[in-house]
Protein backbone atom coordinates (compact mmCIF):
# COMPACT_ATOMS: atom_id res chain seq x y z
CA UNK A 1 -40.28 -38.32 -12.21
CA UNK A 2 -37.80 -36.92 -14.74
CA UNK A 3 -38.08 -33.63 -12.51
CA UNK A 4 -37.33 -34.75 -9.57
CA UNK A 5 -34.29 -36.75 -10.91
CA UNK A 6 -32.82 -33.67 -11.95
CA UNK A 7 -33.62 -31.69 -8.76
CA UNK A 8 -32.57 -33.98 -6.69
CA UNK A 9 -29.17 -34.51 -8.75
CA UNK A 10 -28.36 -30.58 -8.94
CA UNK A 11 -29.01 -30.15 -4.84
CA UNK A 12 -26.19 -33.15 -4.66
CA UNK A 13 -24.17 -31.20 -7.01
CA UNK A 14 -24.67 -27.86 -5.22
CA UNK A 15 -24.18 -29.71 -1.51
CA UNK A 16 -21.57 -31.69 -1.73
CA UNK A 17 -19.20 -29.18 -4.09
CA UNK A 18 -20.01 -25.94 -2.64
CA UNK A 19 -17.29 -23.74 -2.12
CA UNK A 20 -14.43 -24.31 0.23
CA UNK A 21 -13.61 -22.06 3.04
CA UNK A 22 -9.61 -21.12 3.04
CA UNK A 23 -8.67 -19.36 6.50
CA UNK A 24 -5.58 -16.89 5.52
CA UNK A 25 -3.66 -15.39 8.05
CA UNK A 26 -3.69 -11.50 7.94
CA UNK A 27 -1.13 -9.55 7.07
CA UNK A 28 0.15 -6.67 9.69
CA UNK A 29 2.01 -4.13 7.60
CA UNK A 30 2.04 -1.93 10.59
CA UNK A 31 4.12 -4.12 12.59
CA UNK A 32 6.95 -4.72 9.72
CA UNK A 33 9.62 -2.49 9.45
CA UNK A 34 12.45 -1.29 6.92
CA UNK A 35 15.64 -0.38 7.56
CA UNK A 36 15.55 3.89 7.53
CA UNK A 37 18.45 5.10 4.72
CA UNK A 38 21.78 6.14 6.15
CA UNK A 39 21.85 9.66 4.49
CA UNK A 40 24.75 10.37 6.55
CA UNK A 41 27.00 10.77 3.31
CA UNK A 42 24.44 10.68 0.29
CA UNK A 43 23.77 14.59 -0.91
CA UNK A 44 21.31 16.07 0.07
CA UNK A 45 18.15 15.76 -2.34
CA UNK A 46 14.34 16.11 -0.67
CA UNK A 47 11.33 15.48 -2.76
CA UNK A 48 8.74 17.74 -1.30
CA UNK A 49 4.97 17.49 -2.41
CA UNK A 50 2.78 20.05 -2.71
CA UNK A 51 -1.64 20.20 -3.08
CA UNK A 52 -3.18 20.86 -6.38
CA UNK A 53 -3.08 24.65 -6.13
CA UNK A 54 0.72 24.31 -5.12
CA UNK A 55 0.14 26.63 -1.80
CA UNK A 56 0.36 24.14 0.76
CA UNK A 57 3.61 21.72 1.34
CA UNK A 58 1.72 18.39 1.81
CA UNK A 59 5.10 16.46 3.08
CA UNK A 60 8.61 15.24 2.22
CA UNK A 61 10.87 12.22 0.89
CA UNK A 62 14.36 11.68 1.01
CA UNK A 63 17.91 12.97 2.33
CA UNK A 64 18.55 16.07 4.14
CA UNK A 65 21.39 17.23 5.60
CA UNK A 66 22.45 13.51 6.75
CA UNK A 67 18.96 13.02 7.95
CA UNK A 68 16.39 10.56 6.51
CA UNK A 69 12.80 13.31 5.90
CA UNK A 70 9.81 11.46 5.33
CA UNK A 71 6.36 13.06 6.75
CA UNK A 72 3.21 13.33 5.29
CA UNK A 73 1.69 12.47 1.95
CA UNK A 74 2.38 12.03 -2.12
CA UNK A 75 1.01 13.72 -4.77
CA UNK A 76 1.65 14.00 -8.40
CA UNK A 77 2.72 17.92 -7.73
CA UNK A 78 6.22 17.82 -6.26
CA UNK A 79 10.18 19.09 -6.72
CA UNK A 80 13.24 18.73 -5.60
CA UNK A 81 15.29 21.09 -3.18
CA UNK A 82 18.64 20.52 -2.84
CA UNK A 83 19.66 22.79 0.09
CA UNK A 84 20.66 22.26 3.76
């Protein structure tokens, strides 16, 4: 009798406070967008990022010759050019 006390208490327990279902709305990064930099008078300094042998130009950050660069990808091998 004892047993099925406690049974019957824990499936009460387990039914009635399972866990409650939250519906989130997802969020569309691809559809938000940021202003692009006006480079038009900032110097000119590109980041430009390279593979881990440093033979291959991997893409580009930042302002050149009053144009906003960014293409490709990051990686931790990178410099800065500061030519036109």
């Amino acid at each position: 009798m004892r047993t099925f006390l406690i049974g019957g208490l824990l499936v009460m327990a387990v039914g009635c406070g399972g866990p409650m279902e939250q519906e989130e709305e997802e969020s569309n990064l691809a559809s938000q967008e940021s202003p692009l930099p006006n480079c038009t008078n900032l110097p000119t300094s590109v980041v430009r990022y390279y593979n881990a042998s440093l033979t291959k130009v991997i893409g580009e950050r930042g302002c050149s010759c009053g144009t906003y660069v960014n293409w490709g990808t990051t990686s931790v091998y990178h410099n800065t050019r500061d030519n036109c």
